[in-house]
C-alpha atoms as a PDB file:
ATOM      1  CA  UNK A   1      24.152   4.714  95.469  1.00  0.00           C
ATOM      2  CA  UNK A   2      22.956   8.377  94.850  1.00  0.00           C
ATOM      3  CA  UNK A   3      21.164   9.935  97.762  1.00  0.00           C
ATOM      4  CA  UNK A   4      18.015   9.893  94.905  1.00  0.00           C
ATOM      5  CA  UNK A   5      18.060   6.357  94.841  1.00  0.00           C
ATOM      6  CA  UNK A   6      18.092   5.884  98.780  1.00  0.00           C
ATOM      7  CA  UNK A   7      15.278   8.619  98.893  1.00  0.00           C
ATOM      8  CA  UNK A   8      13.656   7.109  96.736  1.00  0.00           C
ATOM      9  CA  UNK A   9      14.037   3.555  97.956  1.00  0.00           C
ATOM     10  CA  UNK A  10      13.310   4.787 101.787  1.00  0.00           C
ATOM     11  CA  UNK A  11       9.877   6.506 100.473  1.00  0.00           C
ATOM     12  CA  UNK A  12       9.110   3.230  99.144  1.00  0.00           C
ATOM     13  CA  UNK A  13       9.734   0.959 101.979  1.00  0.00           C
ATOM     14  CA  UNK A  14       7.853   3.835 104.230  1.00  0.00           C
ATOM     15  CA  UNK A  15       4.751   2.879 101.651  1.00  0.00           C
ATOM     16  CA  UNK A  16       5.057  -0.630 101.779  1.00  0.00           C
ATOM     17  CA  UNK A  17       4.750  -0.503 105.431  1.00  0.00           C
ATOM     18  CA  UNK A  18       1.456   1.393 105.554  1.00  0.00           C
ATOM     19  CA  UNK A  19       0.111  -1.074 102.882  1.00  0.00           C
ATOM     20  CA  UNK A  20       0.807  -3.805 104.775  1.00  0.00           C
ATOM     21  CA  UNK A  21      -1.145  -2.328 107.600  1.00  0.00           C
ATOM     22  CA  UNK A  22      -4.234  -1.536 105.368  1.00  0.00           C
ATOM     23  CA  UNK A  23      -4.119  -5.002 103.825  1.00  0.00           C
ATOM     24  CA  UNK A  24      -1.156  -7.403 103.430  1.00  0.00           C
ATOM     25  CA  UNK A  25      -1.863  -8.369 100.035  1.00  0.00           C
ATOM     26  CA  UNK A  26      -1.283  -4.400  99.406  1.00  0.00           C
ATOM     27  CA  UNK A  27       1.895  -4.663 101.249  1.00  0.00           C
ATOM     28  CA  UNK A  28       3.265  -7.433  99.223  1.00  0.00           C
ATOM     29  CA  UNK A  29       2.635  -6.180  96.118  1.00  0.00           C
ATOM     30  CA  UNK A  30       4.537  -2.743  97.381  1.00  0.00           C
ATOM     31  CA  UNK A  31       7.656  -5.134  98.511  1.00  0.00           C
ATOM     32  CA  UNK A  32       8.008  -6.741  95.073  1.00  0.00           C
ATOM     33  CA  UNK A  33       7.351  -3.750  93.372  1.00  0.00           C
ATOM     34  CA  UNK A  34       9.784  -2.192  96.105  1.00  0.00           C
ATOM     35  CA  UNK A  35      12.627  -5.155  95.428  1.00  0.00           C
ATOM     36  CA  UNK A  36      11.893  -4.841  91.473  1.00  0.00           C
ATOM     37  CA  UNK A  37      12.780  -0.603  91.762  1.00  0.00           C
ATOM     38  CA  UNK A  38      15.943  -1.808  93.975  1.00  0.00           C
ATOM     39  CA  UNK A  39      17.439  -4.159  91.422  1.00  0.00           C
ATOM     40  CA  UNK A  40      16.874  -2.222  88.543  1.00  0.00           C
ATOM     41  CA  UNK A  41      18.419   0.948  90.737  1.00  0.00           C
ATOM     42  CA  UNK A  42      21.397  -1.592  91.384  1.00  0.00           C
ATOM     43  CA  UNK A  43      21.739  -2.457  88.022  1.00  0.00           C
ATOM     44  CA  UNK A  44      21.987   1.116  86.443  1.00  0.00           C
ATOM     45  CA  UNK A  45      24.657   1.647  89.007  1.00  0.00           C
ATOM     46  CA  UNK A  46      26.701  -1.120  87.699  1.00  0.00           C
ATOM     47  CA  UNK A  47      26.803  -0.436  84.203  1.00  0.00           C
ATOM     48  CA  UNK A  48      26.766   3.829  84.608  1.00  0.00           C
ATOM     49  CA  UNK A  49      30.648   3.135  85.731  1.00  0.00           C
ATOM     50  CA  UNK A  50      32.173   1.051  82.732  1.00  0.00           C
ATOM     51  CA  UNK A  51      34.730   2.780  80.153  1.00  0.00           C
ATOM     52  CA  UNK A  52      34.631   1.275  76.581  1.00  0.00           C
ATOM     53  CA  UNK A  53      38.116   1.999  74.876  1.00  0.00           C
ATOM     54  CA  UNK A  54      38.020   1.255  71.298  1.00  0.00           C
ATOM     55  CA  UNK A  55      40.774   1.501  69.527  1.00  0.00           C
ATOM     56  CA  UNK A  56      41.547   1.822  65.693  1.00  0.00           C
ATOM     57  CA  UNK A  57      44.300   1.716  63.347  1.00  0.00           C
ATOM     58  CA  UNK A  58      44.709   4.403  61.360  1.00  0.00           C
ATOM     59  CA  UNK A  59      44.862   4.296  57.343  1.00  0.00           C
ATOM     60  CA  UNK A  60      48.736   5.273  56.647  1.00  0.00           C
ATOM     61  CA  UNK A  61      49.248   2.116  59.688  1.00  0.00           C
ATOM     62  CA  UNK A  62      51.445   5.045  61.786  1.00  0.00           C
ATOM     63  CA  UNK A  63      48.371   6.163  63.814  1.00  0.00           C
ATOM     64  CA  UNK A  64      46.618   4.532  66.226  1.00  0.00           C
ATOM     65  CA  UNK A  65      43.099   6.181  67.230  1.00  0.00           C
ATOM     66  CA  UNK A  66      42.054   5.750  70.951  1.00  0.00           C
ATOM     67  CA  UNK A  67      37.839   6.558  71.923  1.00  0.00           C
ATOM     68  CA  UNK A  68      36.897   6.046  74.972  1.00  0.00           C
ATOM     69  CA  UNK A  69      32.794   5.627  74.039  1.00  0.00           C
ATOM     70  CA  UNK A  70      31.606   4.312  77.689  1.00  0.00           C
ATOM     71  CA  UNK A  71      29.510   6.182  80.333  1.00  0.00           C
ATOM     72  CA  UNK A  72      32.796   6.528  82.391  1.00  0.00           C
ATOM     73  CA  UNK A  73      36.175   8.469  82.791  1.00  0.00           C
ATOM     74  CA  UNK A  74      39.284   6.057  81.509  1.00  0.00           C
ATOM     75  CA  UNK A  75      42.202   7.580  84.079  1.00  0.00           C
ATOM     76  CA  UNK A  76      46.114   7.310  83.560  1.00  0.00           C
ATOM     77  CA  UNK A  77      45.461   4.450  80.629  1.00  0.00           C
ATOM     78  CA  UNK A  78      48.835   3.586  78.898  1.00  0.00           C
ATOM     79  CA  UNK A  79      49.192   1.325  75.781  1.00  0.00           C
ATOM     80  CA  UNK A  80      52.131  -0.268  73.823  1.00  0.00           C
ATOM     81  CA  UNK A  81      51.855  -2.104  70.513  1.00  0.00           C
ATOM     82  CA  UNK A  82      53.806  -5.008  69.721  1.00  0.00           C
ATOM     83  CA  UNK A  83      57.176  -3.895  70.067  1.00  0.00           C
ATOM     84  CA  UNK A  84      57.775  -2.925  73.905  1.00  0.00           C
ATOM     85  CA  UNK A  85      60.405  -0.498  73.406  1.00  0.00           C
ATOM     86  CA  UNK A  86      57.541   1.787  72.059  1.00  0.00           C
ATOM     87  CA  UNK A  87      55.056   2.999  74.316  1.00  0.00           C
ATOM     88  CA  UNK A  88      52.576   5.967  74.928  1.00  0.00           C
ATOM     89  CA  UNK A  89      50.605   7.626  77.934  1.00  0.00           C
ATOM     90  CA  UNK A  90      46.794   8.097  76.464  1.00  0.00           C
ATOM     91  CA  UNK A  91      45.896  10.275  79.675  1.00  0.00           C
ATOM     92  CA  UNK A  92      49.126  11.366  81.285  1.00  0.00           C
ATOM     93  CA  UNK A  93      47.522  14.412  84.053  1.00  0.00           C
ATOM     94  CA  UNK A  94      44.621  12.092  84.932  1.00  0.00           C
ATOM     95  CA  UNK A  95      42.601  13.744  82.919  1.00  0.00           C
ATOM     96  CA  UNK A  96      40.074  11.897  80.503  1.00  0.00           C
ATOM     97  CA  UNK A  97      40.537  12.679  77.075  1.00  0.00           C
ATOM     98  CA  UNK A  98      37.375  11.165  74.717  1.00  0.00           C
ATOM     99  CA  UNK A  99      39.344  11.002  71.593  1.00  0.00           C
ATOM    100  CA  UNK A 100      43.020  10.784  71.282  1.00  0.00           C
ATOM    101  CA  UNK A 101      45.531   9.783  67.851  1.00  0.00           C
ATOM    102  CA  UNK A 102      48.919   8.496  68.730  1.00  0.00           C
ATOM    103  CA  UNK A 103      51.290   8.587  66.114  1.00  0.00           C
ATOM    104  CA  UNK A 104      54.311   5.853  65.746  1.00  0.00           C
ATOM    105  CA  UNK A 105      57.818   6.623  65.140  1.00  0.00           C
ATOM    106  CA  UNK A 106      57.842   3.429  62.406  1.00  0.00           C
END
């Protein structure tokens, strides 16, 4: 997690304690709220890191468009088509490239 989310998770249990020294019914509602904010922190961290690589064919059938349209980087990605003795690095200096057009020798 982002030091953010621990700061702001460590404020929050900080609270919760207090509450539950004014009245526990306070406190209770703080640790659900508390566990609610945690899951929902744990959640956004799960689905910030997913690439989405959508790929097209292109309209003479020699190209094929890569997009990478996820909240992530897609690293050293490699694809072949049907035929294995054809094949093509997408991101060959580990570098993410958003939008890429191969074109087949066919």
């Amino acid at each position: 997690m982002e030091k953010k989310h621990i700061l702001l998770l460590a404020i929050g249990a900080v609270c919760c304690v207090i509450l539950f020294f004014i009245n526990v019914y306070l406190g209770a509602t703080g640790a659900i709220i508390l566990a609610a904010l945690a899951m929902s922190v744990l959640i956004m961290e799960d689905s910030r890191v997913l690439p989405e690589i959508t790929i097209e064919l292109g309209d003479d059938a020699k190209k094929i468009r890569v997009k990478n349209e996820g909240n992530a980087a897609g690293l050293r990605d490699s694809m072949s088509p049907l035929s294995r003795s054809i094949s093509s690095s997408i991101c060959p200096n580990s570098r993410p490239i958003p939008h890429t057009t191969t074109r087949f020798p066919i």
